[in-house]
N, C-alpha and C. Protein backbone atom coordinates (compact mmCIF):
# COMPACT_ATOMS: atom_id res chain seq x y z
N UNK A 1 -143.34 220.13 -34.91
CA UNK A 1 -142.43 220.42 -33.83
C UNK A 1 -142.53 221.93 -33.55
N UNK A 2 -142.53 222.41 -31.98
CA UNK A 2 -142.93 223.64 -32.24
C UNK A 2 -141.77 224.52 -32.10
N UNK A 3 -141.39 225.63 -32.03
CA UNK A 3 -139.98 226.97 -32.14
C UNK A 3 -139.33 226.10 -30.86
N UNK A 4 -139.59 226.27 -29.57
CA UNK A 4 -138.79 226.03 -28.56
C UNK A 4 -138.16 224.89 -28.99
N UNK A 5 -138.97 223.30 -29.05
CA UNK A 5 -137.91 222.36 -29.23
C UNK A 5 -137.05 222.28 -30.31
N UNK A 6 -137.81 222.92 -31.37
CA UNK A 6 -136.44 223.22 -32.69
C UNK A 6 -135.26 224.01 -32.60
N UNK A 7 -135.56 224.97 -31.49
CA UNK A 7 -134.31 225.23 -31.03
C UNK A 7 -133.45 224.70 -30.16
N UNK A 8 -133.87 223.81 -29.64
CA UNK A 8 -133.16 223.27 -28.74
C UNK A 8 -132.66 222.36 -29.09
N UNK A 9 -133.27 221.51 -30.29
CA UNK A 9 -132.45 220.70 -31.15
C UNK A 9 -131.36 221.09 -32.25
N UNK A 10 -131.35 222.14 -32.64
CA UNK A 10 -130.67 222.96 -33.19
C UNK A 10 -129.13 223.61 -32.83
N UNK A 11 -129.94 223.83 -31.87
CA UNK A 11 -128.35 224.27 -30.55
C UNK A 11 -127.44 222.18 -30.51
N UNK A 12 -128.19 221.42 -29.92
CA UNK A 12 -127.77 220.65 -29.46
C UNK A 12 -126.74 219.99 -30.96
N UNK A 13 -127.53 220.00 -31.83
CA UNK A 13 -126.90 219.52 -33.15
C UNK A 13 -125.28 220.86 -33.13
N UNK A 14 -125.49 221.82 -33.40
CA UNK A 14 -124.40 223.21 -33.44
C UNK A 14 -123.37 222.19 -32.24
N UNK A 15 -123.64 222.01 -31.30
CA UNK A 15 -123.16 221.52 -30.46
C UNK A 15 -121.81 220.87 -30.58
N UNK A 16 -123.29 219.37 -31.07
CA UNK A 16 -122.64 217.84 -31.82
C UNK A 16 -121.06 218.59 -32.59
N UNK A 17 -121.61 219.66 -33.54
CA UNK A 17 -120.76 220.06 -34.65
C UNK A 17 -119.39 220.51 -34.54
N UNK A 18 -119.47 220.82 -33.20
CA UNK A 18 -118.18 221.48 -32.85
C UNK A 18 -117.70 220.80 -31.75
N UNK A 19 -117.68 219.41 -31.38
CA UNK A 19 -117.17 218.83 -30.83
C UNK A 19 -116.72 217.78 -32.00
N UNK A 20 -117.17 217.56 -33.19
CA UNK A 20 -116.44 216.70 -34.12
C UNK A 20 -115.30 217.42 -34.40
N UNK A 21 -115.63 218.54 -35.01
CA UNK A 21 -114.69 219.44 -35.60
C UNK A 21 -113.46 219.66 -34.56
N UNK A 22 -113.19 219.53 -33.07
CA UNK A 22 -112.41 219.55 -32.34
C UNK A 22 -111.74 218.03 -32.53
N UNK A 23 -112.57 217.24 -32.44
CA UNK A 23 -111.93 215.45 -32.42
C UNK A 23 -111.05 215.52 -33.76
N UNK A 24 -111.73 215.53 -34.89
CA UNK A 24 -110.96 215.90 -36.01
C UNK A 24 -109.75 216.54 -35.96
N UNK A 25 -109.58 217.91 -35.45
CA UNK A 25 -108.38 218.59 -35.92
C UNK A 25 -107.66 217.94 -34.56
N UNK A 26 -108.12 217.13 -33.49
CA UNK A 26 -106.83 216.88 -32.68
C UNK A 26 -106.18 215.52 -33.02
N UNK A 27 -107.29 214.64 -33.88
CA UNK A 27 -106.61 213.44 -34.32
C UNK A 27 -105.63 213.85 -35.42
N UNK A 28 -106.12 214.63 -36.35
CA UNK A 28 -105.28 215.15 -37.48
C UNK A 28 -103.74 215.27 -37.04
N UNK A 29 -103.23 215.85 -35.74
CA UNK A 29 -101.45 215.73 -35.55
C UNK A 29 -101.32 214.62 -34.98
N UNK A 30 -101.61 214.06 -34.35
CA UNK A 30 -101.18 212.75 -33.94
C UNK A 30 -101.33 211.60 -34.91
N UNK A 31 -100.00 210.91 -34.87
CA UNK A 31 -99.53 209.92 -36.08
C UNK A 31 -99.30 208.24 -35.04
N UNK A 32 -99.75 207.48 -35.69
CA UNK A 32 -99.64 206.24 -35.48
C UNK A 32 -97.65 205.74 -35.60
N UNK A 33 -96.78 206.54 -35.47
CA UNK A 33 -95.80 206.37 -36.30
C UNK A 33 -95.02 206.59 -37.60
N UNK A 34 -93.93 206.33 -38.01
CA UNK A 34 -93.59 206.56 -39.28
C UNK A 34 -94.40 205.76 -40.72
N UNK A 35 -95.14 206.13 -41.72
CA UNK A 35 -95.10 205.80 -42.37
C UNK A 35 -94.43 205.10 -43.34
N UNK A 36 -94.42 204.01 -44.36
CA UNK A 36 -93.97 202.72 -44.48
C UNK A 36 -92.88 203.67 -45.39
N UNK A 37 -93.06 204.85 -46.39
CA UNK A 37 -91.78 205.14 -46.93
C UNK A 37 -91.10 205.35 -46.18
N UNK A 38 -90.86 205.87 -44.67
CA UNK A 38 -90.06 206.06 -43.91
C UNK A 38 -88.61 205.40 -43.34
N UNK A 39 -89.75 204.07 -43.54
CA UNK A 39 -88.92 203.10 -43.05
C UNK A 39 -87.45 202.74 -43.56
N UNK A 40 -86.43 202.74 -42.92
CA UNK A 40 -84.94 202.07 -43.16
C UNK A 40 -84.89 200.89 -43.71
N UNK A 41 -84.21 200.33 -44.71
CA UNK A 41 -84.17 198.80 -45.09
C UNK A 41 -82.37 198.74 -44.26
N UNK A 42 -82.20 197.91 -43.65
CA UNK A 42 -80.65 197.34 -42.86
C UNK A 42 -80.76 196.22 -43.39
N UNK A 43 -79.31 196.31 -43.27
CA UNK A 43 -78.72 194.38 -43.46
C UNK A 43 -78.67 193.33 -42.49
N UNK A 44 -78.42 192.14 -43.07
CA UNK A 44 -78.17 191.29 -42.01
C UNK A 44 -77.60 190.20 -42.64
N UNK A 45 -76.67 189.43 -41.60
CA UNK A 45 -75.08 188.83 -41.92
C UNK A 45 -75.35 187.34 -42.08
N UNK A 46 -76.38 186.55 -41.80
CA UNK A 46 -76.59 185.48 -42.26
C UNK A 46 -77.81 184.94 -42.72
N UNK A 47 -78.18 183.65 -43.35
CA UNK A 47 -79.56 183.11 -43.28
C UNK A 47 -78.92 181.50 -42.48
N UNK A 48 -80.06 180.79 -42.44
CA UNK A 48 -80.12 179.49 -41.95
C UNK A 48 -81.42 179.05 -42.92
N UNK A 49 -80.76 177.66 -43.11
CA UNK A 49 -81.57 176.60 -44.02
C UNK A 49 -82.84 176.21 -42.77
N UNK A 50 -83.70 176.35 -42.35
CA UNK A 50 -84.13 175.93 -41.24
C UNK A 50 -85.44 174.28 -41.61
N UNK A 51 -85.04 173.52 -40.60
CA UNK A 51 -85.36 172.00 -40.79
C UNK A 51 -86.71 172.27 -41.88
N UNK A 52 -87.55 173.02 -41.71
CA UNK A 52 -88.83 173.11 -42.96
C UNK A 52 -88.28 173.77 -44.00
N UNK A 53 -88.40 173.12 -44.96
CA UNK A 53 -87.74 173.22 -46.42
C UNK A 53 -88.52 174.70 -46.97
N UNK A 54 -89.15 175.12 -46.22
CA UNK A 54 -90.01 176.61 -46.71
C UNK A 54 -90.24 177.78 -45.86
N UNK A 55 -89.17 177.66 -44.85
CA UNK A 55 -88.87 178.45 -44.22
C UNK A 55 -87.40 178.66 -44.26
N UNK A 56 -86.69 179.96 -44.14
CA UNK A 56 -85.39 180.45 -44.01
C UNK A 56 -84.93 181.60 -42.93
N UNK A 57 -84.35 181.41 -41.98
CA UNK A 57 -84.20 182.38 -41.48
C UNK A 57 -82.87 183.13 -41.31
N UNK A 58 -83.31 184.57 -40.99
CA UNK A 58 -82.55 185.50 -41.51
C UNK A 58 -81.84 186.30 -40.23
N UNK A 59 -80.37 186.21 -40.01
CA UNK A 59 -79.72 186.71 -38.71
C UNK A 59 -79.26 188.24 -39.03
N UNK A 60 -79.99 189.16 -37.88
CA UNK A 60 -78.90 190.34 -37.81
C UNK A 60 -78.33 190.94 -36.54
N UNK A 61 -77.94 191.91 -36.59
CA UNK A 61 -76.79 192.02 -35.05
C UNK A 61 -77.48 193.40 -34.93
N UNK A 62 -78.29 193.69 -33.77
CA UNK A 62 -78.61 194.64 -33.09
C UNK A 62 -78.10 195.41 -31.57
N UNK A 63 -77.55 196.11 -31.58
CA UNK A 63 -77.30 197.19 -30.32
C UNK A 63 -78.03 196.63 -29.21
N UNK A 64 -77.66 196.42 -28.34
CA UNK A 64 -78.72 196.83 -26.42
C UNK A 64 -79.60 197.98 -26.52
N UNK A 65 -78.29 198.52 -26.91
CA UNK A 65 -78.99 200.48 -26.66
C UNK A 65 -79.70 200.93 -27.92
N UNK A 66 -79.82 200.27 -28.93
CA UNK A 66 -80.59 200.95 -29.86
C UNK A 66 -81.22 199.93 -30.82
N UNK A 67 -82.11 199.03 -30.26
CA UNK A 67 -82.20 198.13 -30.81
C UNK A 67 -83.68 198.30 -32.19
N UNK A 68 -83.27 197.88 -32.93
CA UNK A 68 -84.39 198.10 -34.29
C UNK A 68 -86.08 197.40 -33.56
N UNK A 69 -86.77 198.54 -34.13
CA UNK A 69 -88.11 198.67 -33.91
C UNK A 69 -88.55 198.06 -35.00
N UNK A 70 -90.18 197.66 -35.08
CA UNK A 70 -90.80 196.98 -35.53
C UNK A 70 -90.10 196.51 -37.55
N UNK A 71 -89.10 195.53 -37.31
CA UNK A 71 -88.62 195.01 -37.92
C UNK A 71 -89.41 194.02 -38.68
N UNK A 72 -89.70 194.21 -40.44
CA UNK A 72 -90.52 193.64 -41.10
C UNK A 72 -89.44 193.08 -42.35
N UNK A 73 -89.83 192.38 -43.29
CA UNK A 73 -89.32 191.89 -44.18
C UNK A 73 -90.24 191.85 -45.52
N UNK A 74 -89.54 191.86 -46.07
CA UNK A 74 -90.20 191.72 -47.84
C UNK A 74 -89.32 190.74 -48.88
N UNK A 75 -90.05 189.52 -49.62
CA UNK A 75 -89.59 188.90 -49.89
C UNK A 75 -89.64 188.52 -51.80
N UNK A 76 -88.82 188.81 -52.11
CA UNK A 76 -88.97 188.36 -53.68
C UNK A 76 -88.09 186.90 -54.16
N UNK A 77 -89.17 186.42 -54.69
CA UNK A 77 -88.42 184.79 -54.90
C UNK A 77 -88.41 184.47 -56.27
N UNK A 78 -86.94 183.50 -56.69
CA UNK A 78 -87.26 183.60 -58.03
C UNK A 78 -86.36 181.76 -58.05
N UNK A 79 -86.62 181.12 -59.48
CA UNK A 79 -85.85 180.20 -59.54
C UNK A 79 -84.21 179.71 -59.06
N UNK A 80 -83.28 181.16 -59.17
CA UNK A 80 -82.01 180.89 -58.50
C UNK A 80 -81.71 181.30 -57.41
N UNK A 81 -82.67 182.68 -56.77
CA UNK A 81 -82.34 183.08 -55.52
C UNK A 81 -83.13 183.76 -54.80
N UNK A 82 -83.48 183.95 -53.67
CA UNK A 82 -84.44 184.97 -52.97
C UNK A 82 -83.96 186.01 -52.24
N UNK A 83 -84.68 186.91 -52.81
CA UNK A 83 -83.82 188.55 -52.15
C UNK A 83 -84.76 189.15 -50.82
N UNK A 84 -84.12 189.06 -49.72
CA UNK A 84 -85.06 189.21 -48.69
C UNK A 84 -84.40 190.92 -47.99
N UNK A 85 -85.39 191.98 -47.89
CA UNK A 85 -85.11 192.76 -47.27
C UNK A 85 -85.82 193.03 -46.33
N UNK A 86 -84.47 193.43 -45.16
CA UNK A 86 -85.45 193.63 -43.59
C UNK A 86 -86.02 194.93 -43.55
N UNK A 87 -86.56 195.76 -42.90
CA UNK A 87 -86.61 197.13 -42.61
C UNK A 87 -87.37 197.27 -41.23
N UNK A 88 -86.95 198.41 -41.06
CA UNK A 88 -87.35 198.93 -39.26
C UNK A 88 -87.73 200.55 -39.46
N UNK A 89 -88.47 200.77 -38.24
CA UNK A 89 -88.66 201.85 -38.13
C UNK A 89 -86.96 202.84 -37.95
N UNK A 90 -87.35 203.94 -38.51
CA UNK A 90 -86.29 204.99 -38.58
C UNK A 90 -85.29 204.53 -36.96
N UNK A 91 -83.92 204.47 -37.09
CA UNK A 91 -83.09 204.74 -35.69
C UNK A 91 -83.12 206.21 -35.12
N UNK A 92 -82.63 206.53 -33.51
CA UNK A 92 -82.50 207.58 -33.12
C UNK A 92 -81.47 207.96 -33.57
N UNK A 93 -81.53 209.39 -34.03
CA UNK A 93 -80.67 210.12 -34.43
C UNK A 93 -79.83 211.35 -33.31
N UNK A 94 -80.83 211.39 -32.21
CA UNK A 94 -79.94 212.08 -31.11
C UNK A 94 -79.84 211.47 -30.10
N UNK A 95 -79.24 209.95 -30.24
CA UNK A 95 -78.95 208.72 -28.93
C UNK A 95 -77.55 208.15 -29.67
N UNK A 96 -76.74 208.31 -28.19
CA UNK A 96 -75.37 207.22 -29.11
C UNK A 96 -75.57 206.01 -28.56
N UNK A 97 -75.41 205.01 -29.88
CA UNK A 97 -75.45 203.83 -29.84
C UNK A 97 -74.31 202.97 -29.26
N UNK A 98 -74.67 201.74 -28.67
CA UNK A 98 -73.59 201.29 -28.37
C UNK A 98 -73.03 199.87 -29.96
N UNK A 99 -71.98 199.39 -29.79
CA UNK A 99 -71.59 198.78 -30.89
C UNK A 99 -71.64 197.06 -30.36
N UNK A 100 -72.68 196.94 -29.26
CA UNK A 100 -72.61 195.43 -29.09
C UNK A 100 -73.26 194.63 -30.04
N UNK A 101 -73.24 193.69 -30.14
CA UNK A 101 -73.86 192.63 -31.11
C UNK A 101 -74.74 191.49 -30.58
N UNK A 102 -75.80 191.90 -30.33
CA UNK A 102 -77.19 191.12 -30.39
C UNK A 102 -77.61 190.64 -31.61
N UNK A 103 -77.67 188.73 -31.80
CA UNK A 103 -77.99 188.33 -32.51
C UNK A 103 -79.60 188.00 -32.70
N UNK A 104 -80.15 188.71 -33.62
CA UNK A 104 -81.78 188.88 -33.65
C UNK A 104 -82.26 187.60 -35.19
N UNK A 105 -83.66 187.28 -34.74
CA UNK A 105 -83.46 186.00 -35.92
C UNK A 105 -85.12 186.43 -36.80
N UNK A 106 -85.52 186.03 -37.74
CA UNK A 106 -86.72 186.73 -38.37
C UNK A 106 -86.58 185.41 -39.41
N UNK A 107 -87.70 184.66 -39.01
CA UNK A 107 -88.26 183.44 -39.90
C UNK A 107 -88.94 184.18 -40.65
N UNK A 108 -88.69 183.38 -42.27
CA UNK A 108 -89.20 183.81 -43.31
C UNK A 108 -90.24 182.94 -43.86
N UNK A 109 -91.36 182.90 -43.95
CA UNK A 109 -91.92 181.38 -45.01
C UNK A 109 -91.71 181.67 -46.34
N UNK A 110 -91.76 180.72 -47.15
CA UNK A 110 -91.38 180.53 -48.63
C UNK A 110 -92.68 180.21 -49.35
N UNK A 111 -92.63 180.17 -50.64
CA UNK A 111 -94.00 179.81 -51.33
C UNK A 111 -93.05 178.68 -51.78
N UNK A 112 -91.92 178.51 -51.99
CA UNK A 112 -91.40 177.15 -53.04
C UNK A 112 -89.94 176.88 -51.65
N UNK A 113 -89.56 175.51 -51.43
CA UNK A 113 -88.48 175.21 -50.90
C UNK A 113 -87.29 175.85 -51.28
N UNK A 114 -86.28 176.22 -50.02
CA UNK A 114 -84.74 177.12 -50.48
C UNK A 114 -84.75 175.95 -51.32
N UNK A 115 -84.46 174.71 -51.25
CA UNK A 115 -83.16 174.11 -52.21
C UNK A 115 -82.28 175.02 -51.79
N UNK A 116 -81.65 174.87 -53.41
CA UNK A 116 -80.02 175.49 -53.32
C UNK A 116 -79.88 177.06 -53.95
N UNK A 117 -80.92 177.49 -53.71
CA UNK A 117 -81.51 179.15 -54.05
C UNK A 117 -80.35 179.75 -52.93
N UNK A 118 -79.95 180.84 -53.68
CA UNK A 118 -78.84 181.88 -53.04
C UNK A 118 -79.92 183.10 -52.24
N UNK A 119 -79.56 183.14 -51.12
CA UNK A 119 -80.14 183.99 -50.38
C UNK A 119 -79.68 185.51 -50.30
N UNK A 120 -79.96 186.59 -50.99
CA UNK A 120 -79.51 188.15 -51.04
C UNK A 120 -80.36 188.87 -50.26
N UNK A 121 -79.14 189.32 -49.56
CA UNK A 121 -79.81 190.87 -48.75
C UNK A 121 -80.15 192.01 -49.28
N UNK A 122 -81.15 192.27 -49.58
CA UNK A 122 -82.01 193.08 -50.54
C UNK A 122 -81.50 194.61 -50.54
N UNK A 123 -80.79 194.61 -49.12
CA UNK A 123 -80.48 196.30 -48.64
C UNK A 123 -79.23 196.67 -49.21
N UNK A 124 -78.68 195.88 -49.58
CA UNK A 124 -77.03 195.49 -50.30
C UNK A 124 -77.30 195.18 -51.62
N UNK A 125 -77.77 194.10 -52.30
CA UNK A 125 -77.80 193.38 -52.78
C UNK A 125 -76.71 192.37 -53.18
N UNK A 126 -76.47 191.90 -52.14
CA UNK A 126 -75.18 190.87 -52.07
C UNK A 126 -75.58 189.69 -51.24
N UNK A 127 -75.39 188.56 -51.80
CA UNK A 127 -75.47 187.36 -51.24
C UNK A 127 -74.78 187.37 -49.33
N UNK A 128 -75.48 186.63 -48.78
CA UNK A 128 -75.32 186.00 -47.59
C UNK A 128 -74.92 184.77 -47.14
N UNK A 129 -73.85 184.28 -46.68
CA UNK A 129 -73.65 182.83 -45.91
C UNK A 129 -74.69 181.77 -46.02
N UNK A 130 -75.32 181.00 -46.07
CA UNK A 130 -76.30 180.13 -45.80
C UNK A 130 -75.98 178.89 -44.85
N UNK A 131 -76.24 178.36 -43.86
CA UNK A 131 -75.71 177.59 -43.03
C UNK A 131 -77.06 176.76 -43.23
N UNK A 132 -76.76 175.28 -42.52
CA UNK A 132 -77.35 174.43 -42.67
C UNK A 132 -77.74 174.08 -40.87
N UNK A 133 -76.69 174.38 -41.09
CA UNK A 133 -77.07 174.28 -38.85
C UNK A 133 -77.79 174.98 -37.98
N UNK A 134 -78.16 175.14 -37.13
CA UNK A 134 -79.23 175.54 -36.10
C UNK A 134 -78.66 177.19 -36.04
N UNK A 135 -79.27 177.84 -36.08
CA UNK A 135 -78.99 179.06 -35.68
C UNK A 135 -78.63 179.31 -34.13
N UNK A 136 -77.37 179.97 -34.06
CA UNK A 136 -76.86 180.34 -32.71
C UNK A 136 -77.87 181.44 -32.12
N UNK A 137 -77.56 181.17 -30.71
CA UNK A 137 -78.75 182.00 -29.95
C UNK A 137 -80.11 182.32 -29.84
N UNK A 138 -80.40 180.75 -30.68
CA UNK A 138 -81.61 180.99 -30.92
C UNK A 138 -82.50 179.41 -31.65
């Protein structure tokens, strides 16, 4: 290869180099969101036995005005009871909320049937209602 095109490949590579190095440091501040320690665990005021013996679902009361973001659950199951906690991304902290009550519902699957397993809200750790009937509003 002779001087001219090695330089010109040279430059072009220097180039390449400093257009990564720009992509890099601008992806570096920008965040996909809060990270999972971030996240809030909240409660919620009921479950439902729901007609599949391996599913349970889980009621909570959300705001209009501030309603919980990507709301996930985690589930630990054991012979007498299953402790289910919800969590959401962080709430606004400089928005006032209003105090209405939106009933929000989050099917759970099971590895073993409720039976007569006590359902705990993981964020409390205190048992929940269990109803056998259809979930309202839903």
């Amino acid at each position: 290869m002779n001087r001219k095109r090695w330089a010109e490949v040279a430059a072009a590579g220097g180039a390449l180099a400093v257009l990564i190095v720009v992509a890099l440091l601008f992806n570096s501040t920008r965040t996909a969101g809060p990270p999972a320690s971030q996240r809030e665990a909240f409660g919620f005021d009921a479950a439902y036995a729901d007609p599949d013996p391996m599913v349970v679902v889980a009621r909570y009361g959300d705001s209009s005005s501030c309603p919980s973001k990507a709301v996930r659950h985690t589930l630990v199951q054991g012979p007498a009871r299953i402790v289910v906690t919800l969590t959401r991304a962080p709430m606004p902290t400089d928005q006032a909320c209003t105090s209405d009550y939106g009933a929000k519902l989050v099917r759970i699957s099971l590895t073993a049937p409720l039976g007569s397993r006590a359902v705990v809200d993981g964020s409390r750790n205190k048992p929940v209602p269990i109803s056998t009937g259809s979930p309202p509003f839903g």
